[in-house]
Protein backbone atom coordinates (compact mmCIF):
# COMPACT_ATOMS: atom_id res chain seq x y z
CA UNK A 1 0.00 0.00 0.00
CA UNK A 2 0.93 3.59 -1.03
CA UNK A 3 0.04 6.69 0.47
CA UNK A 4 -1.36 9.39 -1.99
CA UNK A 5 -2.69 13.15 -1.52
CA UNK A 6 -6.45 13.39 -2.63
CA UNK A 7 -7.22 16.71 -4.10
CA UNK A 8 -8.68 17.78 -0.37
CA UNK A 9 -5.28 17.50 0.76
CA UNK A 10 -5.47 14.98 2.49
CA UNK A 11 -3.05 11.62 2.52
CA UNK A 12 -4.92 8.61 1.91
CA UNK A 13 -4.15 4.99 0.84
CA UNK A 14 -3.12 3.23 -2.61
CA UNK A 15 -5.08 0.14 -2.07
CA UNK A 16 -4.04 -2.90 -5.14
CA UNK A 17 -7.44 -5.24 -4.43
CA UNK A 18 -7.04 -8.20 -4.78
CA UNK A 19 -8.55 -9.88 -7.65
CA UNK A 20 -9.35 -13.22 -9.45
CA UNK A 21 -8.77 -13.39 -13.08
CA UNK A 22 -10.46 -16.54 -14.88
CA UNK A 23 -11.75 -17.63 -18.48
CA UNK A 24 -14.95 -19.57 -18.65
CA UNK A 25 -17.31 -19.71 -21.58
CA UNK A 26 -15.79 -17.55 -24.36
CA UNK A 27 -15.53 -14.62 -21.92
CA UNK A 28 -12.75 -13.66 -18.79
CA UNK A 29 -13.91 -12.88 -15.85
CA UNK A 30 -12.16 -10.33 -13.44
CA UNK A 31 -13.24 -9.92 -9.69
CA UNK A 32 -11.85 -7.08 -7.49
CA UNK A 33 -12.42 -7.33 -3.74
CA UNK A 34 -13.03 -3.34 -2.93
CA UNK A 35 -14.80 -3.52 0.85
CA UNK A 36 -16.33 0.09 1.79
CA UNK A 37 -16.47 1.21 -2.31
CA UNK A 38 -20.04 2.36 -3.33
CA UNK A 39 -21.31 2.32 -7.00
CA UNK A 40 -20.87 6.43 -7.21
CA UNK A 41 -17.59 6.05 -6.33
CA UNK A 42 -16.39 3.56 -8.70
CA UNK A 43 -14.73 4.33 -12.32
CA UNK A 44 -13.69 2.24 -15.05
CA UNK A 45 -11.93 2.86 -17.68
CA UNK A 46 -10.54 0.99 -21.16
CA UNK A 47 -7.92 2.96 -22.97
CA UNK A 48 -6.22 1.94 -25.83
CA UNK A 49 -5.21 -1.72 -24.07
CA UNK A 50 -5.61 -1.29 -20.41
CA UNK A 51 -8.19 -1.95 -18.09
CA UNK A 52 -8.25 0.73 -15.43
CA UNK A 53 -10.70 0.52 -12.10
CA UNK A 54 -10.25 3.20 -9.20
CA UNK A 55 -12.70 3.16 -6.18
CA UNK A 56 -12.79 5.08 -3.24
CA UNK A 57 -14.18 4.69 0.50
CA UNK A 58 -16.04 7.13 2.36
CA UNK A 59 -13.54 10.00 3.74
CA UNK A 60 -15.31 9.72 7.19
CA UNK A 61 -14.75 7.19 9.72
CA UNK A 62 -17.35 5.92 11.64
CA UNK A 63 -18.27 7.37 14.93
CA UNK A 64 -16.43 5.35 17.92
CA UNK A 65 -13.15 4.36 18.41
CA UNK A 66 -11.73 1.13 16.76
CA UNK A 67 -11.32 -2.00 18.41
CA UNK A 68 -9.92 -3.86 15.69
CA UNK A 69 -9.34 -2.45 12.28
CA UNK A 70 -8.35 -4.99 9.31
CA UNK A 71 -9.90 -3.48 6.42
CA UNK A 72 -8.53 -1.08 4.75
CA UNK A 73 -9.34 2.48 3.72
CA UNK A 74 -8.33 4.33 1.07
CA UNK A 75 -7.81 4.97 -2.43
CA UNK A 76 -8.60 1.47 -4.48
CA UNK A 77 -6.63 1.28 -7.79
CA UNK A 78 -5.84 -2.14 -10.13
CA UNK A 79 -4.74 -1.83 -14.18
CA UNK A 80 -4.28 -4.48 -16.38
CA UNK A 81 -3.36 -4.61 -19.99
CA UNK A 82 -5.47 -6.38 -22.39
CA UNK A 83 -4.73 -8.25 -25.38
CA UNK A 84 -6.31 -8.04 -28.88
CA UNK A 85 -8.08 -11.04 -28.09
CA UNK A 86 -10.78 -9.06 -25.91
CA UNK A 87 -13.70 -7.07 -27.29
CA UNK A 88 -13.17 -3.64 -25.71
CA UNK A 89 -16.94 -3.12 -26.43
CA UNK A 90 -18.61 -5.51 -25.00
CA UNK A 91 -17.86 -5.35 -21.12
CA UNK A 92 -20.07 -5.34 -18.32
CA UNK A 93 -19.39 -4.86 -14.55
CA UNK A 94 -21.36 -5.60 -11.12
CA UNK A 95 -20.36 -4.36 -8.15
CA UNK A 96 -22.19 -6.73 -4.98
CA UNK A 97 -21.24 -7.06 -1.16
CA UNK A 98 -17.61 -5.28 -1.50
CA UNK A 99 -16.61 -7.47 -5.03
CA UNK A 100 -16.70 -5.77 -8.14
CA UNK A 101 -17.62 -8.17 -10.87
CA UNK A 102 -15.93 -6.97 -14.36
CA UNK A 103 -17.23 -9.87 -17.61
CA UNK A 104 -15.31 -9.36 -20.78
CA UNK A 105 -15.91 -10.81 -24.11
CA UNK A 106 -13.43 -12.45 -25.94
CA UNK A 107 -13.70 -11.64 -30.07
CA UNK A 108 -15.17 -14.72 -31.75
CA UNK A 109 -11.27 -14.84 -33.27
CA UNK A 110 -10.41 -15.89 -30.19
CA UNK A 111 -12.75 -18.25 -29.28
CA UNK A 112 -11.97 -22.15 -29.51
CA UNK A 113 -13.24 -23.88 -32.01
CA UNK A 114 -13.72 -27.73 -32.76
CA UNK A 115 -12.51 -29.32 -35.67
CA UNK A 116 -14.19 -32.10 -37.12
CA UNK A 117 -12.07 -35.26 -37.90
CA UNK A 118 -13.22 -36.70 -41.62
CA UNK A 119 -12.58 -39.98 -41.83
């Protein structure tokens, strides 16, 4: 983790989630774990060939004092760099209890095929 200055001034966390990265079914399937991140504060981007997703947590702590802290808050951030085997255009993302859910389409290029044996 890095410490960063938000444009309030403020230092705050680098947080690198930690993420899953699988291909089922002709697509790839990327899943961030970003606890405390709320849709509104979520951005992702594709430019040129790299996946970009930056999240923030609430700038307020909770009232009380902690007892035991193991989550972290901060500033979320994760890239990757995509092939020309994924359709940049055909992405979809879900973001449910603290795990953001990113599906990406592979081009039908890229897809497996099955070859028929003749005989």
């Amino acid at each position: 983790m890095d410490e960063s200055t938000s444009l309030e001034g403020k230092r705050r966390i680098r947080i690198i989630p930690s993420c899953t990265v699988r291909e089922e079914s002709g697509k790839v399937r990327i899943m961030l774990e970003m606890p405390g991140v709320r849709k509104e504060n979520l951005e992702i981007k594709i430019e040129k060939n790299e996946l970009a997703v930056r999240g923030k947590t609430d700038e307020e702590d909770p009232k009380g004092s902690y007892l035991v802290r193991e989550r972290p808050r901060g500033d979320f951030e994760k890239y990757f760099t995509l092939d020309d085997t994924i359709d940049t255009e055909n992405v979809s993302a879900e973001l449910k209890n603290g795990v953001l859910d990113l599906t990406l389409a592979l081009k039908e290029a890229a897809k497996p095929r099955r070859i028929e044996i003749q005989s």
